[in-house]
Protein backbone atom coordinates (compact mmCIF):
# COMPACT_ATOMS: atom_id res chain seq x y z
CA UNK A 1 145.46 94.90 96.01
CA UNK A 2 141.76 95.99 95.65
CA UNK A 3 139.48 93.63 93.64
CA UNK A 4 139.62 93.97 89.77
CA UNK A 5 136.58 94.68 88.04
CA UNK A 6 136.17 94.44 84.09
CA UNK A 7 136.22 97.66 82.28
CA UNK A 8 133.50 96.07 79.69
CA UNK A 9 130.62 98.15 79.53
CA UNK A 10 127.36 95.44 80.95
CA UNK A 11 124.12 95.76 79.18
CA UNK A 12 121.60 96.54 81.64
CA UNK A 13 118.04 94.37 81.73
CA UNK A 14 114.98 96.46 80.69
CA UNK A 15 112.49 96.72 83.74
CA UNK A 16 108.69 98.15 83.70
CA UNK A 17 108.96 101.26 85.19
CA UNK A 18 107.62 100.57 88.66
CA UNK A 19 106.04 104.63 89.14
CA UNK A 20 103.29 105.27 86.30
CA UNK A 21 103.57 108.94 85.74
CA UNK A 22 100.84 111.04 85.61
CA UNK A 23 98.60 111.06 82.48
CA UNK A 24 98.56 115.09 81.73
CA UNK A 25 95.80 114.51 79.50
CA UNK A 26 93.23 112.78 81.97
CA UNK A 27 93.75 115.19 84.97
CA UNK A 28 91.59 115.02 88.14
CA UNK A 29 89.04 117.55 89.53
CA UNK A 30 91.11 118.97 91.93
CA UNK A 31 94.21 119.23 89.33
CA UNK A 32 91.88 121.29 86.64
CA UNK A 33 90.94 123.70 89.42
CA UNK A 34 94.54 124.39 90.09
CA UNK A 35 96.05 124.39 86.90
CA UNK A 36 97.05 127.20 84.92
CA UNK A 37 94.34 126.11 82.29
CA UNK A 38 91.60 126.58 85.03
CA UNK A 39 90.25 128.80 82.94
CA UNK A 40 89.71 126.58 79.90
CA UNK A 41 88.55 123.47 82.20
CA UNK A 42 85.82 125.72 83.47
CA UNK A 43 84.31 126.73 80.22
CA UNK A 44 84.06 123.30 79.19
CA UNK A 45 82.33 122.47 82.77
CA UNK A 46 80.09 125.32 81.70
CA UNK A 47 79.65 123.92 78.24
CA UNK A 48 78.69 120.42 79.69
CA UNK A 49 76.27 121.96 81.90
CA UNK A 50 74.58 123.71 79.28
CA UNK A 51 74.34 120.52 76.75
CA UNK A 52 72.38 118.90 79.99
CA UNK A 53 70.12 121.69 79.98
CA UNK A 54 69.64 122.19 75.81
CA UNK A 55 68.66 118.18 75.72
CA UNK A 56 66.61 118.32 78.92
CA UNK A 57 68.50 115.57 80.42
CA UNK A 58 67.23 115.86 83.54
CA UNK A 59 64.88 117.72 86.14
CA UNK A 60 65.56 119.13 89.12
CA UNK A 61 63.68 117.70 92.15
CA UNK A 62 63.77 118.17 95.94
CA UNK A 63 64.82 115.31 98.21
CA UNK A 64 61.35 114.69 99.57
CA UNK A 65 60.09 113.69 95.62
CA UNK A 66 62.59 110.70 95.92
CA UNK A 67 61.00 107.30 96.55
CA UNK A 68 62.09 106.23 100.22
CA UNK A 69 64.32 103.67 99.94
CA UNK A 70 65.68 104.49 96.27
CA UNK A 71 69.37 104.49 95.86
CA UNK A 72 70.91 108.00 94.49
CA UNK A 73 73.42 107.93 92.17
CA UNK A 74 75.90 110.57 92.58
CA UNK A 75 77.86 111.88 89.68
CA UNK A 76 81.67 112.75 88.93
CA UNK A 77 83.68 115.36 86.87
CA UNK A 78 85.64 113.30 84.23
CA UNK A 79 88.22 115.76 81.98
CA UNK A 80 90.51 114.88 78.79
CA UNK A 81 92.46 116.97 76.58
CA UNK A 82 91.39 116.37 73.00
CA UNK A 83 94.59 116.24 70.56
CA UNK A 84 94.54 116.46 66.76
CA UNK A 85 97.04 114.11 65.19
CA UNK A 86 100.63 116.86 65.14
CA UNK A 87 99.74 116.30 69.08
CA UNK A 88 98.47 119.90 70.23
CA UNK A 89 95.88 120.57 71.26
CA UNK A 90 92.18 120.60 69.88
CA UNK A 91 90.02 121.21 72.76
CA UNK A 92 89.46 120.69 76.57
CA UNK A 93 86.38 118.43 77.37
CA UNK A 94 84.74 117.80 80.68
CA UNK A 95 82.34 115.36 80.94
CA UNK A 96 79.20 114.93 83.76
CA UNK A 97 79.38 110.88 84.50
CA UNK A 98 76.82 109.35 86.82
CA UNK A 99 78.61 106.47 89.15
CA UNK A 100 77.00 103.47 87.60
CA UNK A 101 78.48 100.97 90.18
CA UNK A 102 76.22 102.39 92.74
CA UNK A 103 73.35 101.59 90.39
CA UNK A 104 71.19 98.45 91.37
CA UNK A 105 70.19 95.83 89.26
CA UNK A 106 66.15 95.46 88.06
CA UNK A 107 65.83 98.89 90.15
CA UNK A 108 67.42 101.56 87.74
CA UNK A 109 69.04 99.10 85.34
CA UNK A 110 68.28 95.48 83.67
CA UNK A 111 71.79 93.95 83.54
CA UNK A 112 70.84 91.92 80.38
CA UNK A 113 70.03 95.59 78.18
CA UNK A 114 73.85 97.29 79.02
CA UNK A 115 75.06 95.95 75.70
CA UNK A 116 76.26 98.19 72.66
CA UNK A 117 77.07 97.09 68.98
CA UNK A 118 79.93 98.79 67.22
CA UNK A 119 81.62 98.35 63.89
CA UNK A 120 84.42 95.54 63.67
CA UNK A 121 87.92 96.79 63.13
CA UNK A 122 87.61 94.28 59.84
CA UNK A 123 84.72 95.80 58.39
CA UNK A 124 85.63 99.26 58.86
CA UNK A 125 88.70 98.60 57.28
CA UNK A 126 86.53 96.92 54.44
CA UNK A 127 84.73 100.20 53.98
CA UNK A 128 88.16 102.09 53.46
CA UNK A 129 89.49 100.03 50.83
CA UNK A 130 85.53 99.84 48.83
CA UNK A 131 85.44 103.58 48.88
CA UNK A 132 89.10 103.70 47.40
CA UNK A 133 88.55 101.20 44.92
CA UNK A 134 84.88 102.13 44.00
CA UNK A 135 86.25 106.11 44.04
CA UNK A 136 83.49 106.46 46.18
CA UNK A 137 82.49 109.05 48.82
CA UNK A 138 83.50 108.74 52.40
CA UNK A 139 82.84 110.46 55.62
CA UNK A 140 83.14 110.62 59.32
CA UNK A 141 80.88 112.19 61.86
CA UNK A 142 80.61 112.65 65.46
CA UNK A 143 77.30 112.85 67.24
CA UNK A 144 77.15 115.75 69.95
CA UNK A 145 76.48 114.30 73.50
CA UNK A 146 75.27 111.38 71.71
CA UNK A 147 74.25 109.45 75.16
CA UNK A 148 72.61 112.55 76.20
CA UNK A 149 69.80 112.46 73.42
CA UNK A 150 68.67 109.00 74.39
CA UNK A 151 65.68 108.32 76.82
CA UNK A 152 66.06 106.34 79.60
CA UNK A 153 62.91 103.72 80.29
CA UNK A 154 64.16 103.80 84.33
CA UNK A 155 63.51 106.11 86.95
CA UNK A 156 67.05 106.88 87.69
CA UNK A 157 67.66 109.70 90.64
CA UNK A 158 70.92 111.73 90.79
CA UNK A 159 72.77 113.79 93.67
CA UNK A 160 75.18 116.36 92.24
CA UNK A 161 76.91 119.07 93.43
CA UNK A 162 76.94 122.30 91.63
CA UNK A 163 79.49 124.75 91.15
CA UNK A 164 78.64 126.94 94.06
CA UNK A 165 79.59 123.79 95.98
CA UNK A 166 75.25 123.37 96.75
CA UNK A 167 73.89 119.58 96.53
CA UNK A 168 71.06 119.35 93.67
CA UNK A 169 68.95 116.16 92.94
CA UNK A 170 67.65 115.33 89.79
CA UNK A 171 65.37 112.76 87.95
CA UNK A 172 66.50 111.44 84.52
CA UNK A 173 64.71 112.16 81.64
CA UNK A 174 67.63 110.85 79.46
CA UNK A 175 70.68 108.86 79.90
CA UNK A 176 74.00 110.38 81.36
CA UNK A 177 77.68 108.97 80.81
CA UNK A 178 78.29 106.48 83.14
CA UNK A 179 75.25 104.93 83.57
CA UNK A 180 75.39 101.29 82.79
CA UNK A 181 72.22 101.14 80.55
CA UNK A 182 73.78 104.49 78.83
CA UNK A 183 75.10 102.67 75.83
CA UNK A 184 72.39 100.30 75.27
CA UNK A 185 69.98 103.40 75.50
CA UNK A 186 72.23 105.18 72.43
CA UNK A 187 72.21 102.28 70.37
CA UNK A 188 68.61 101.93 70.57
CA UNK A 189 68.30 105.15 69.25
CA UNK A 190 70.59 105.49 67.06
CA UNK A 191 69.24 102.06 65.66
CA UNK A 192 66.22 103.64 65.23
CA UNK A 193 67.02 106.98 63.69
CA UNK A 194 68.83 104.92 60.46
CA UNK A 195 65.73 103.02 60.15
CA UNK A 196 63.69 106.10 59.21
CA UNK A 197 66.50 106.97 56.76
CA UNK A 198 66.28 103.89 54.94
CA UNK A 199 68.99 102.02 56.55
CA UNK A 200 69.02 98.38 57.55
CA UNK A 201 71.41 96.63 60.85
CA UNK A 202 73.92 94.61 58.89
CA UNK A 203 73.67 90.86 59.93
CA UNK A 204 77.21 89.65 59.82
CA UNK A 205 78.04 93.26 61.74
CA UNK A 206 75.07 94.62 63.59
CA UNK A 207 77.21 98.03 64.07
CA UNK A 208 77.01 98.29 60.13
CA UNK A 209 74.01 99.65 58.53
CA UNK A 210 73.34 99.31 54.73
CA UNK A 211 71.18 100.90 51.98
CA UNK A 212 71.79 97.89 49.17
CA UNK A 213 69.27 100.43 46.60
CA UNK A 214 71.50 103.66 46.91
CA UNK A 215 74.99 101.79 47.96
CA UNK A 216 75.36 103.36 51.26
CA UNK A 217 76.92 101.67 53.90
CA UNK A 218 77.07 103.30 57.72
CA UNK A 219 79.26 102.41 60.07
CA UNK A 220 78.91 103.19 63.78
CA UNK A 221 81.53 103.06 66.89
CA UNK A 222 79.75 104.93 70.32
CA UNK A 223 79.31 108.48 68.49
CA UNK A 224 81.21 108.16 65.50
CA UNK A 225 79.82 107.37 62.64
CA UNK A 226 81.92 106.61 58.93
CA UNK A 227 79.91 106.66 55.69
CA UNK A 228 80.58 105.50 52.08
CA UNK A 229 78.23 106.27 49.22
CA UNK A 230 79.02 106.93 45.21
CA UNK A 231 78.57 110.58 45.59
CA UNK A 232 78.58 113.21 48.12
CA UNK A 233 74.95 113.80 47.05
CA UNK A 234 73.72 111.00 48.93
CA UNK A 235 76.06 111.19 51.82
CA UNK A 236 74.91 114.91 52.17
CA UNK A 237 71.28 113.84 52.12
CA UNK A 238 71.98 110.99 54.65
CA UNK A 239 73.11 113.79 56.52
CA UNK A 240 70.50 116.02 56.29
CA UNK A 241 67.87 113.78 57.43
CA UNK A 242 69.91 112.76 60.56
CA UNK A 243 70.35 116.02 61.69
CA UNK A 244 66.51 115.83 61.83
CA UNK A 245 66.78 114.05 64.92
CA UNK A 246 70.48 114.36 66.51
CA UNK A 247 73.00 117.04 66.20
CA UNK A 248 76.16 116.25 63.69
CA UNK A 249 79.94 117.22 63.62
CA UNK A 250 81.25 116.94 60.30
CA UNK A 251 85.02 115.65 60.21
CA UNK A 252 85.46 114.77 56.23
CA UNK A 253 87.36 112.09 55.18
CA UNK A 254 88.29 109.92 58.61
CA UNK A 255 91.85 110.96 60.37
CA UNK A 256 91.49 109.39 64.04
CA UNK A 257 89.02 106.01 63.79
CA UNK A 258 88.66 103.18 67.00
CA UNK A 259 92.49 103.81 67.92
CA UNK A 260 93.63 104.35 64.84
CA UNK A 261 95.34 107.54 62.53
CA UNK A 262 94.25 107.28 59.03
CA UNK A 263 96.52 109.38 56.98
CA UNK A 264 96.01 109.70 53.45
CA UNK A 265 97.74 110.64 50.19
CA UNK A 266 95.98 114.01 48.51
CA UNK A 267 94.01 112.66 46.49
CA UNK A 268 92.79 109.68 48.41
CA UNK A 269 93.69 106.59 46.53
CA UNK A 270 96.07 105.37 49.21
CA UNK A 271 95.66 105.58 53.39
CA UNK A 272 98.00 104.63 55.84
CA UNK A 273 96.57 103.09 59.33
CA UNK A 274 98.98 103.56 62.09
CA UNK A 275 98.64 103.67 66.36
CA UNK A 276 101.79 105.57 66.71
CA UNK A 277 100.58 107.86 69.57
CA UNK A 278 99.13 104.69 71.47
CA UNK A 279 102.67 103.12 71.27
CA UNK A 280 104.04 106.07 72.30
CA UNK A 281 101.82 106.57 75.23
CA UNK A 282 102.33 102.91 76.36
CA UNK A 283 106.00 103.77 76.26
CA UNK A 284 106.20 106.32 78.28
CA UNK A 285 103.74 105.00 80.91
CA UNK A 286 105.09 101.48 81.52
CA UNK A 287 108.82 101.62 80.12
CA UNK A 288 112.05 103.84 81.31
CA UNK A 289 114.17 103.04 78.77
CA UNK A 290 114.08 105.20 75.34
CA UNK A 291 115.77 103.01 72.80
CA UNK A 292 116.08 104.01 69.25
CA UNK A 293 117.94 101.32 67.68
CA UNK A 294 115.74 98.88 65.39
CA UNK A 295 116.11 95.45 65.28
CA UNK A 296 114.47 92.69 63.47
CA UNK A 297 112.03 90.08 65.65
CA UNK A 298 114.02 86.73 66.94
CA UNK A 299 111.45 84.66 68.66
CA UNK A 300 113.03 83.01 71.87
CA UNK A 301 110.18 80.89 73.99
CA UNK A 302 112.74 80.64 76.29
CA UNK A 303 112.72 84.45 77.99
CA UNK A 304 109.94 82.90 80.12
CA UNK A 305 112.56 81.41 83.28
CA UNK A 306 110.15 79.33 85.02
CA UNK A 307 110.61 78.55 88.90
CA UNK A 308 112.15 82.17 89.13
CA UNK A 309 111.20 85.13 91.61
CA UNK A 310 107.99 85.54 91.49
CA UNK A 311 106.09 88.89 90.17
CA UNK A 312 104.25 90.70 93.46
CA UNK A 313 101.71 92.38 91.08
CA UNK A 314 101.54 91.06 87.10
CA UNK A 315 99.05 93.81 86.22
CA UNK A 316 101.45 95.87 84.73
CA UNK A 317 102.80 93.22 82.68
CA UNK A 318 98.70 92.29 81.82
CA UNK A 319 98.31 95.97 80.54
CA UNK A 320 101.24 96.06 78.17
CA UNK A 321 100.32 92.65 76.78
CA UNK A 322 96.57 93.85 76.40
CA UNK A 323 97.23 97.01 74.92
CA UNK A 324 100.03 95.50 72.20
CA UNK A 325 96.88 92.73 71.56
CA UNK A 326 94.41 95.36 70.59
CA UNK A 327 97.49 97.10 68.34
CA UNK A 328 97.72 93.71 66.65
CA UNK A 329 93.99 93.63 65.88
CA UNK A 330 93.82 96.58 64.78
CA UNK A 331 96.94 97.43 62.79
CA UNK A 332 99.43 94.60 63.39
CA UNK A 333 98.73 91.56 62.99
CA UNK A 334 101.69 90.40 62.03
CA UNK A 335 103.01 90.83 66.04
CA UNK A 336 100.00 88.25 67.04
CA UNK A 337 102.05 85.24 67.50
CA UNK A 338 104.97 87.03 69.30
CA UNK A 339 102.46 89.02 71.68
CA UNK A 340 100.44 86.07 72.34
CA UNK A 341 103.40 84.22 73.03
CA UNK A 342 103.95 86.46 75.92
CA UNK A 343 100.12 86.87 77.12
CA UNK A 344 100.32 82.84 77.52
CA UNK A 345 101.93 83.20 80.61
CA UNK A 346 100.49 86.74 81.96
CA UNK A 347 98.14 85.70 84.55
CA UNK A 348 100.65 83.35 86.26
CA UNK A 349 102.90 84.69 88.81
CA UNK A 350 105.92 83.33 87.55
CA UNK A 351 108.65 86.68 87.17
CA UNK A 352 109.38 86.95 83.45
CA UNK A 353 112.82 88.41 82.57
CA UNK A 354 112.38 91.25 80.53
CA UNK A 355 115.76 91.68 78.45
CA UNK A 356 116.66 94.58 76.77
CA UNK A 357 115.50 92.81 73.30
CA UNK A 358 113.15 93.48 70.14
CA UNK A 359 111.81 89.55 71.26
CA UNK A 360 109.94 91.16 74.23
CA UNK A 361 106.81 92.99 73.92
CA UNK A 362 107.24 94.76 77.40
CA UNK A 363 110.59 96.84 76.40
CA UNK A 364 110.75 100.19 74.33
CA UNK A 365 112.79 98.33 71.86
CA UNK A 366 109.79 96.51 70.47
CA UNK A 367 107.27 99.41 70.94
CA UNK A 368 109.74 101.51 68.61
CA UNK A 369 109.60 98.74 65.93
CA UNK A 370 105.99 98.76 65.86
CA UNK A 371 105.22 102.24 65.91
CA UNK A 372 107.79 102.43 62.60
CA UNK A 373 105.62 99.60 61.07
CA UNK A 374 102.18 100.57 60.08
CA UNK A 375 99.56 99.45 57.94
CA UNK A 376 99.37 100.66 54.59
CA UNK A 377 96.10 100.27 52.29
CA UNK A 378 95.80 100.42 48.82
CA UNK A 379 92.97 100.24 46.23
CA UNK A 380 93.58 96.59 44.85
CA UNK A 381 92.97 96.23 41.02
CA UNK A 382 91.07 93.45 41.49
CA UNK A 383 87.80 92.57 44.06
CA UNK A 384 89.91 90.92 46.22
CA UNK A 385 90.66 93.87 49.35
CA UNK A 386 94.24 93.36 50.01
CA UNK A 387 95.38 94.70 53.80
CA UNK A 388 99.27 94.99 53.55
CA UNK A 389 101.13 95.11 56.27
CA UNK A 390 104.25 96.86 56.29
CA UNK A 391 107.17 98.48 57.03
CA UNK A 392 108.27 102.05 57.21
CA UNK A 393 111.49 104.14 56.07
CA UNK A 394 112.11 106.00 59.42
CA UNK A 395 110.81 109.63 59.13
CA UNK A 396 109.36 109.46 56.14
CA UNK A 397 106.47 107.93 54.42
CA UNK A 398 108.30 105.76 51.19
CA UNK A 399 107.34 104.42 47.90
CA UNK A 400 105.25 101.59 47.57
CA UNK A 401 108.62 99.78 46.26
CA UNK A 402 110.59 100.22 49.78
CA UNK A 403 107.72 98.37 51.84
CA UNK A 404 107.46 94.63 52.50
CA UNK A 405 104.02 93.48 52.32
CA UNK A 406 102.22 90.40 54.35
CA UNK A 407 99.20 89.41 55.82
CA UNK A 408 95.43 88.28 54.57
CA UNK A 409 93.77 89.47 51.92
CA UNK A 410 89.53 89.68 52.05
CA UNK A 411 87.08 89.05 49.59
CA UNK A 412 83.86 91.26 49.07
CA UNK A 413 80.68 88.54 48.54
């Protein structure tokens, strides 16, 4: 008599995919070249190459004009795929990046000027709720090859290789992605740019910029840049006299901000903030399981089996728990306590048992709750700015009445 087994179907524990597949949208060199969109990648090399040349970036230079004993950067084809929110997509961009690692410090870099500042998540929220309750203007920009139209105060030398496969050298007249002081060098600029148009670094947020006599308020993030102002009057003239000096994009009102989708109602009184495509991409990255079921959000500190197997290489682990921290910043902050709950533990060794359970930030149970729960903003009544956080009919986008609302509410002073 063979041995008898139970017919019960088992649940089976959710693992992290231990193959990351291939991120289609950040191929290599070699994959653009043999791709069936070769064609596309090489117009935007082209494109790239000409943006170098229209902002005089560099110089070319032979060999012998180098210093002796100056280290040469050398420089790398970097590619994305551009998607507007429905996911197809927009454009194919290929960027020139220098290799900053092989850069040397006090030689072609200070390591105490590599800083940037940006815009808090907070206060650009804070600007989406004024302009909704003021009914005020608002509008996004993005800077064309924003690092290229900032000067670089180091001699920086650069080996590339063309596209007849022939090694060039060039000096740097401006800075070039990649470069450690490249940021620093764009926020100088950009700093000084708003100055001539009348706009002041905000103290509390030096990546805010504020015009208290005409109400405008800029915010900045790299090369985007989010406006408010009563009218479009004033936003068009801020516009006009920044195009003086840089080259301008105009996107209208904001749709894709610092990680976020911002979609709005028609006539822009209400705007919904939501990383859906980031939880999706985290998803199908880390996690092999698709699970559709929702669940609500049982805490259990005792997942964490301590004295267990222990985990080879936690970096996976560290990545999901990173990226689901900067979700919770941005939209979610109602998942802080359970997601640093889990991070507690992330740089020990000890194996963690990931169950198939909403309790566990690393299975595709909890990413689909998350990505069904996004952040909804209204214009508040009063001058208290109320952020609700809350929860979504599947498919659809409900009534105020169907959501459950929670989190902190900010005052303007």
């Amino acid at each position: 008599m063979g041995e008898r087994r139970s017919k019960r179907q088992r649940r089976t524990t959710t693992k992290i995919s231990a193959v990351i597949g291939e991120d289609h949208d950040h191929p290599n060199d070699y994959q653009t070249r043999q791709s069936p969109n070769a064609a596309e990648w090489a117009q935007a090399r082209r494109k790239e190459r000409e943006q170098l040349h229209k902002y005089g970036v560099f110089t070319k230079i032979v060999k012998e004009d180098i210093p002796e004993g100056t280290k040469i950067v050398d420089t790398k084809w970097v590619y994305v795929i551009k998607r507007k929110l429905d996911g197809s997509i927009e454009k194919y961009k290929a960027r020139k990046v220098g290799r900053g690692f092989t850069q040397q410090d006090g030689i072609n870099y200070d390591s105490d000027k590599t800083y940037a500042q940006m815009i808090r998540p907070e206060t650009l929220k804070i600007l989406l709720v004024l302009a909704m309750q003021k009914d005020w203007s608002i509008r996004q920009w993005d800077v064309v090859a924003a690092y290229l139209q900032a000067l670089l105060h180091h001699d920086v030398y650069i080996s590339d290789v063309n596209e007849n496969g022939e090694t060039e050298f060039w000096k740097l007249n401006k800075a070039l992605y990649g470069l450690k002081q490249a940021g620093h060098e764009w926020y100088k600029t950009l700093q000084k740019i708003l100055a001539i148009i009348g706009l002041h670094q905000c103290t509390g947020d030096e990546g805010t910029y504020i015009n208290k006599e005409k109400n405008i308020i800029i915010g900045t993030h790299v090369d985007d840049l989010v406006g408010i102002a009563p009218n479009n009057d004033i936003l068009d003239t801020v516009q006009h006299k920044a195009e003086q000096h840089i080259e301008l994009e105009i996107r209208g009102r904001p749709t894709k901000l610092l990680g976020m989708e911002v979609l709005w109602n028609e006539d822009g009184t209400e705007a919904i903030m939501t990383q859906q495509t980031l939880i999706e991409s985290m998803a199908t990255k880390y996690l092999s399981e698709q699970i559709t079921r929702k669940n609500s959000l049982p805490l259990n500190p005792d997942l964490y089996q301590e004295g267990e197997e222990l985990l080879k290489d936690p970096k996976e682990y560290q990545s999901i728990t990173g990226g689901l921290l900067f979700i919770a910043r941005m939209t979610r902050p109602d998942i802080s306590f359970h997601v640093n709950l889990f991070r507690a533990k992330s740089s020990k060794t000890v194996r963690v048992k990931l169950q198939s359970s909403n309790r566990d930030p690393t299975t595709p149970r909890y990413h689909k709750i998350i990505r069904d729960c996004p952040t909804k903003t209204n214009p508040p009544k009063t001058q208290y700015l109320h952020r609700c956080f809350l929860r979504r009919r599947r498919g659809q986008i409900p009534d105020r009445h169907s959501y459950d609302t929670r989190g902190p509410a900010y005052r303007l002073v």
